[in-house]
N, C-alpha and C. Protein backbone atom coordinates (compact mmCIF):
# COMPACT_ATOMS: atom_id res chain seq x y z
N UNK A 1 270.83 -7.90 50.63
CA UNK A 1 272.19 -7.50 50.91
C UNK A 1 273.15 -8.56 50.44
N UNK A 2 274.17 -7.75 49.84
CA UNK A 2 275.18 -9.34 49.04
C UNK A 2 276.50 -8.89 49.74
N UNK A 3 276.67 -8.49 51.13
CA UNK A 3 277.65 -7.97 51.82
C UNK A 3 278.80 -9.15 52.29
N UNK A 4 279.87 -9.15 51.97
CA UNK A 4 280.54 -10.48 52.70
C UNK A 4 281.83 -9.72 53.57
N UNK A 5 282.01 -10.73 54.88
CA UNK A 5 282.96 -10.66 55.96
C UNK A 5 283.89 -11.17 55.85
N UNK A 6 285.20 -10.59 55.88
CA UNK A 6 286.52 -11.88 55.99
C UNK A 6 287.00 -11.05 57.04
N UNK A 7 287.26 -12.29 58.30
CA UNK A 7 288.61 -11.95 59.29
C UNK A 7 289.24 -13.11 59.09
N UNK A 8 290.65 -12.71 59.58
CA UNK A 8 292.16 -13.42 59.31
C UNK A 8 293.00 -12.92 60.72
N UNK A 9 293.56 -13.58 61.21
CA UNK A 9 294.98 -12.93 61.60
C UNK A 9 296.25 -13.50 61.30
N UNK A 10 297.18 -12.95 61.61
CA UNK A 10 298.57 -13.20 61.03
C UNK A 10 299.72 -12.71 62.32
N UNK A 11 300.27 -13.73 62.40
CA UNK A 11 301.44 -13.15 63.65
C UNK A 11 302.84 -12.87 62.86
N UNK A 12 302.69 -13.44 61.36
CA UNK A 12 304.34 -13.13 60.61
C UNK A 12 303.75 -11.40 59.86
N UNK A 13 303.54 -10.28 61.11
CA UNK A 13 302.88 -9.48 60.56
C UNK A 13 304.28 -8.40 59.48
N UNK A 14 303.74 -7.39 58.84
CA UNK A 14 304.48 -6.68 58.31
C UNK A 14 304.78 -5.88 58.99
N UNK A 15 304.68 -5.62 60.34
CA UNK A 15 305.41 -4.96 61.58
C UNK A 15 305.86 -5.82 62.41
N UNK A 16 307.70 -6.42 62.00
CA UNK A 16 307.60 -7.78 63.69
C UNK A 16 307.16 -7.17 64.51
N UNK A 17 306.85 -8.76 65.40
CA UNK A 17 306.79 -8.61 66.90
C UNK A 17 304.96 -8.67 66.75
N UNK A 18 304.20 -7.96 65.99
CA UNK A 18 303.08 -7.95 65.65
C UNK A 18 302.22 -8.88 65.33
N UNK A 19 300.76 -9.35 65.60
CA UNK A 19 300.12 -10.05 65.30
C UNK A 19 299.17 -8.67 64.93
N UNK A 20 298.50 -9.38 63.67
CA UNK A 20 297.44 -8.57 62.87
C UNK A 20 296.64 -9.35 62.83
N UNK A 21 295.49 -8.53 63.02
CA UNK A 21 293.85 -8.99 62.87
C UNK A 21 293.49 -8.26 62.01
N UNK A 22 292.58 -8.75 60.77
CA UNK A 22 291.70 -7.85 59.64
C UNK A 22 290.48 -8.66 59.26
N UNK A 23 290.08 -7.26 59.13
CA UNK A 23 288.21 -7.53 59.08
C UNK A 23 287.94 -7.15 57.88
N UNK A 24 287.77 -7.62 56.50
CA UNK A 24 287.16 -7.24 55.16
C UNK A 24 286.14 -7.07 54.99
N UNK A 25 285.66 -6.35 54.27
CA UNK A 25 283.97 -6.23 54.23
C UNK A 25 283.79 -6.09 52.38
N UNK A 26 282.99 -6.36 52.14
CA UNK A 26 282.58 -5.98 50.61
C UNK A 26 281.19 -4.58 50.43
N UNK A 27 281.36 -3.87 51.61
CA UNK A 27 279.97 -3.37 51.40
C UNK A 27 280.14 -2.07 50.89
N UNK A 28 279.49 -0.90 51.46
CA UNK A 28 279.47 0.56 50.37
C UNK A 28 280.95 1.33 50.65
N UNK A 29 282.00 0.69 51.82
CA UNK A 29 283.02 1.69 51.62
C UNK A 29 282.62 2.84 52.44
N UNK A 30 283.87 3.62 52.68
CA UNK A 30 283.45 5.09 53.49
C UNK A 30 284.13 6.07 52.59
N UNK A 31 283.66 7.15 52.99
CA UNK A 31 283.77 8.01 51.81
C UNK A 31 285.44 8.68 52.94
N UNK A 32 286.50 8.69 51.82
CA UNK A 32 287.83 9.76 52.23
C UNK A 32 287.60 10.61 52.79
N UNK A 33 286.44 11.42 52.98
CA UNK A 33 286.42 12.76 53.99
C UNK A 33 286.16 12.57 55.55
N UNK A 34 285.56 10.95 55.48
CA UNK A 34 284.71 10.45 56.69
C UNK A 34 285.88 9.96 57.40
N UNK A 35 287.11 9.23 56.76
CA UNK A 35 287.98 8.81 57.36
C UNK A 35 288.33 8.76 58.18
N UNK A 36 289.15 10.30 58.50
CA UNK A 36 289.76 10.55 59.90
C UNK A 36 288.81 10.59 60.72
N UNK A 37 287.36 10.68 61.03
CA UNK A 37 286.47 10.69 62.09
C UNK A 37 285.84 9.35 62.84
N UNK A 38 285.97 8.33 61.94
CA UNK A 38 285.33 6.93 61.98
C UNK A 38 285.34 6.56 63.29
N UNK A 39 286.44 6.52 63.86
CA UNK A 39 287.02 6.55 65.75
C UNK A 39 286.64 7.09 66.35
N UNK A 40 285.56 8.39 66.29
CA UNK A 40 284.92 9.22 67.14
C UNK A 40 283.82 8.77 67.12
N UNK A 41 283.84 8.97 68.88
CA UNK A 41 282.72 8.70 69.84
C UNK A 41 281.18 9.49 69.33
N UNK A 42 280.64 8.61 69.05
CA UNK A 42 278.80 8.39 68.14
C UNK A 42 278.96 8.95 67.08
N UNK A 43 280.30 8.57 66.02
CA UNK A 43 279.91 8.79 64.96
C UNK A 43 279.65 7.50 63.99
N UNK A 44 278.63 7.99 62.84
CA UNK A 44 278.23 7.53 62.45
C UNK A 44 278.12 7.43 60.72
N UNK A 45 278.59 6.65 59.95
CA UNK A 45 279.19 6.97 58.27
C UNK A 45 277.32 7.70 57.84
N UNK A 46 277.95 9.07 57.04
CA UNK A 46 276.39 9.39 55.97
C UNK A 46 275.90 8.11 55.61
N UNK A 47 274.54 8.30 55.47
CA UNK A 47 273.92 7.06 54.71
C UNK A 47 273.88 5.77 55.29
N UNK A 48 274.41 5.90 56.80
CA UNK A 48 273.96 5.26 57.95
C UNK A 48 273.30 5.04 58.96
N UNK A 49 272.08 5.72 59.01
CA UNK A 49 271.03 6.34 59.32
C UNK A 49 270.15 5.10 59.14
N UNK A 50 269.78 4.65 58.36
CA UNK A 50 268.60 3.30 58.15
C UNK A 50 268.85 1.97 58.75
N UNK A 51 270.75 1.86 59.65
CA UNK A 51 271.06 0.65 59.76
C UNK A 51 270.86 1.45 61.54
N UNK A 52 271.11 0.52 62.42
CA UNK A 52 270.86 0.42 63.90
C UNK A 52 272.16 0.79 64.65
N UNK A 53 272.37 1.54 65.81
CA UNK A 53 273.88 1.50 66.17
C UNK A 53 273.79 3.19 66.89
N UNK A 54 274.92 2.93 67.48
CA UNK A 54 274.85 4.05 68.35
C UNK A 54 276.36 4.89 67.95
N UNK A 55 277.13 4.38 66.91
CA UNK A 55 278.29 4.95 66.90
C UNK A 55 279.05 4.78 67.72
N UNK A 56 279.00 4.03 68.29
CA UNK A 56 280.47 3.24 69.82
C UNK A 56 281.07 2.57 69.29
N UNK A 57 280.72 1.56 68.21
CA UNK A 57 281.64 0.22 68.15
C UNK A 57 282.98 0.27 67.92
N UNK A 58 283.30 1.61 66.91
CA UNK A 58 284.78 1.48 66.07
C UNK A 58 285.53 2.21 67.42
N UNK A 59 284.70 3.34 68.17
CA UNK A 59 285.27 4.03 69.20
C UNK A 59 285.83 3.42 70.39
N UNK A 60 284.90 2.03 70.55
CA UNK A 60 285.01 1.16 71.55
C UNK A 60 286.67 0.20 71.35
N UNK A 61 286.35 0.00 69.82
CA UNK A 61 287.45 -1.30 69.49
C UNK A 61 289.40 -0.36 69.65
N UNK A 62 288.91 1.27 69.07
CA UNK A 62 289.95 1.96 69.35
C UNK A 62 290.50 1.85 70.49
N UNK A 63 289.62 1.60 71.52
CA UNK A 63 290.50 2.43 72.84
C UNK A 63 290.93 0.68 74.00
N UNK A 64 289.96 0.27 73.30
CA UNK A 64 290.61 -1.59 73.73
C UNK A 64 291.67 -2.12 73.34
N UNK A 65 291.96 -1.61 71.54
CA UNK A 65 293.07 -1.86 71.16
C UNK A 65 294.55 -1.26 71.14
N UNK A 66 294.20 0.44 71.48
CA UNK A 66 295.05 1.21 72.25
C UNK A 66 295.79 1.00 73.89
N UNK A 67 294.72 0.17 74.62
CA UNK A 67 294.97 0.02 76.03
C UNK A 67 295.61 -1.24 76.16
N UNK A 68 295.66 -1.98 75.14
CA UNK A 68 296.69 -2.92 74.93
C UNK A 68 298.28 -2.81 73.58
N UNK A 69 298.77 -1.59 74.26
CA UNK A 69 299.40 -1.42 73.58
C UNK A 69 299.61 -1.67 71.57
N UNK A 70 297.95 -1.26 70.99
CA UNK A 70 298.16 -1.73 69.83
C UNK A 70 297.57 -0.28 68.91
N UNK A 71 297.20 -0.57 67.80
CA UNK A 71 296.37 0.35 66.78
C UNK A 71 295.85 0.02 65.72
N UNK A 72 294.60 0.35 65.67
CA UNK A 72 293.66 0.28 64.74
C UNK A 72 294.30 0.70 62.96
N UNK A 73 294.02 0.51 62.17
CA UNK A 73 294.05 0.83 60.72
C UNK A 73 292.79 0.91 59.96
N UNK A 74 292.52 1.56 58.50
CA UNK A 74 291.23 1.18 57.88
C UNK A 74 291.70 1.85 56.55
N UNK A 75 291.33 0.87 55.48
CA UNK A 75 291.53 1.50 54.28
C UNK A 75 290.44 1.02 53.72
N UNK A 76 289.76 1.79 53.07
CA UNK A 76 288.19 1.68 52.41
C UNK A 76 288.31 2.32 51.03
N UNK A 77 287.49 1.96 50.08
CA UNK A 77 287.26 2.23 48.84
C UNK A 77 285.77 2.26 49.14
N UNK A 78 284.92 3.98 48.17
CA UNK A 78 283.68 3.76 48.49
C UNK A 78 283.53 2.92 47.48
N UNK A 79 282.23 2.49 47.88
CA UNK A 79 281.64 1.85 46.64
C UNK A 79 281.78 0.54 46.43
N UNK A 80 283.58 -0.04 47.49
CA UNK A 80 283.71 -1.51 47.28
C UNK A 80 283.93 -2.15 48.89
N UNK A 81 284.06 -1.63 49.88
CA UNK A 81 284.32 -2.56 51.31
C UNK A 81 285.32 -1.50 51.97
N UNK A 82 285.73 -2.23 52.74
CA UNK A 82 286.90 -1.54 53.59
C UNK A 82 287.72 -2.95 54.10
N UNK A 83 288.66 -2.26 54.81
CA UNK A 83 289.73 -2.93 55.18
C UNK A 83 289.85 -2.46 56.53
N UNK A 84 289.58 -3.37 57.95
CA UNK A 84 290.40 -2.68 59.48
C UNK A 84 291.42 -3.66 59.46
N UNK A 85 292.24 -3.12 59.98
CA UNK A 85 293.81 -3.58 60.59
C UNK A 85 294.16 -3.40 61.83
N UNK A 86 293.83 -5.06 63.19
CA UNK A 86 293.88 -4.76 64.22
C UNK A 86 295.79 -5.30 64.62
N UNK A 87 296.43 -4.14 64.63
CA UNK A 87 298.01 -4.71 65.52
C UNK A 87 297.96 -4.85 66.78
N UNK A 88 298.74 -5.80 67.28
CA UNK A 88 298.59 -5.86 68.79
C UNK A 88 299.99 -6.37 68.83
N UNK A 89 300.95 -5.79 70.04
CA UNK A 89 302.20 -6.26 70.22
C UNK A 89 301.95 -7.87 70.38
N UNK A 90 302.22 -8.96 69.78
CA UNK A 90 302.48 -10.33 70.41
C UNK A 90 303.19 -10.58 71.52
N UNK A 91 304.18 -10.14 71.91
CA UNK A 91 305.06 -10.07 73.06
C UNK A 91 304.07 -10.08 74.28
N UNK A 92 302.97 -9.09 74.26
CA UNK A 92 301.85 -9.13 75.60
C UNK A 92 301.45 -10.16 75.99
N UNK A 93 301.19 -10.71 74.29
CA UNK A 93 300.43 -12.46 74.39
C UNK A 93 301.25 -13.46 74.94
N UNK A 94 302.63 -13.28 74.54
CA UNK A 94 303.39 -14.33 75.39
C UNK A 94 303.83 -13.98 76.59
N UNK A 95 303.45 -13.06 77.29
CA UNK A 95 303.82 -12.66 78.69
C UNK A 95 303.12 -13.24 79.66
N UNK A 96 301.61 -12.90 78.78
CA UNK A 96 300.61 -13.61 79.20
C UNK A 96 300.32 -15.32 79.51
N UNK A 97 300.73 -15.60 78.66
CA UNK A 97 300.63 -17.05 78.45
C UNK A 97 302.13 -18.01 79.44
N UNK A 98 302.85 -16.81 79.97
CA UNK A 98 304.27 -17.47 81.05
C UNK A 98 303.65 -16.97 81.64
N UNK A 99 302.60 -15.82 82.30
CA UNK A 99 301.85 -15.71 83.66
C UNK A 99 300.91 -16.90 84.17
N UNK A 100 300.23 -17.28 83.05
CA UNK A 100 299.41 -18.40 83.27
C UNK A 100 299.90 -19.70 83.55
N UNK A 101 300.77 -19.78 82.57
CA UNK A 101 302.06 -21.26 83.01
C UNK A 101 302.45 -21.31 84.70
N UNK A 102 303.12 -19.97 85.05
CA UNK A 102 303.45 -20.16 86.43
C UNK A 102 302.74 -20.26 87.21
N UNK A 103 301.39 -19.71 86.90
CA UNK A 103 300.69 -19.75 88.50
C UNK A 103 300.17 -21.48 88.29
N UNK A 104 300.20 -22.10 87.06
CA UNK A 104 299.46 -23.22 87.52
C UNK A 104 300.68 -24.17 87.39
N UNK A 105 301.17 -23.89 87.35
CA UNK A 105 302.99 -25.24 88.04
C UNK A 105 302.83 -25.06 89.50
């Protein structure tokens, strides 16, 4: 396998207010018809059958990243990798981070 991973994030995202997380992959890509389904619960890309997995993970990361006010993205080319795009309001993160400040002053 000659598969490679890049994650990054970025808080000067191309949506203010946004911090972006992305996950690159170099591997077979999903095919345009598979697209809109990828987020559903045990699915699984054709020709994914020989690798291990239950079809939760992307379903899982959807509804974690939804319940924090954010959303998933994915742009894939078969044949060359894909692209996820995790947004998450930043604003949560700094709400967070003055909740934690106060309770320990």
């Amino acid at each position: 396998m000659n598969e490679k991973i890049l994650a990054n994030w970025n808080q000067q995202a191309e949506v203010p207010g946004d911090v972006v997380v992305k996950v690159t992959d170099t591997g077979t890509g999903i095919a345009p018809d598979e697209l809109p389904f990828i987020f559903d619960r045990y699915r699984r890309a054709r020709g994914s059958r020989t690798h291990e997995g239950t079809g939760l993970g992307l379903f899982i990361v959807k509804i974690l990243v939804e319940a924090h006010g954010g959303r998933v993205e994915v742009r894939s080319v078969l044949g060359s990798g894909s692209c996820f795009s995790v947004f998450l309001p930043a604003v949560a993160a700094v709400a967070t981070d003055l909740d934690r400040s106060a309770r320990s002053a």
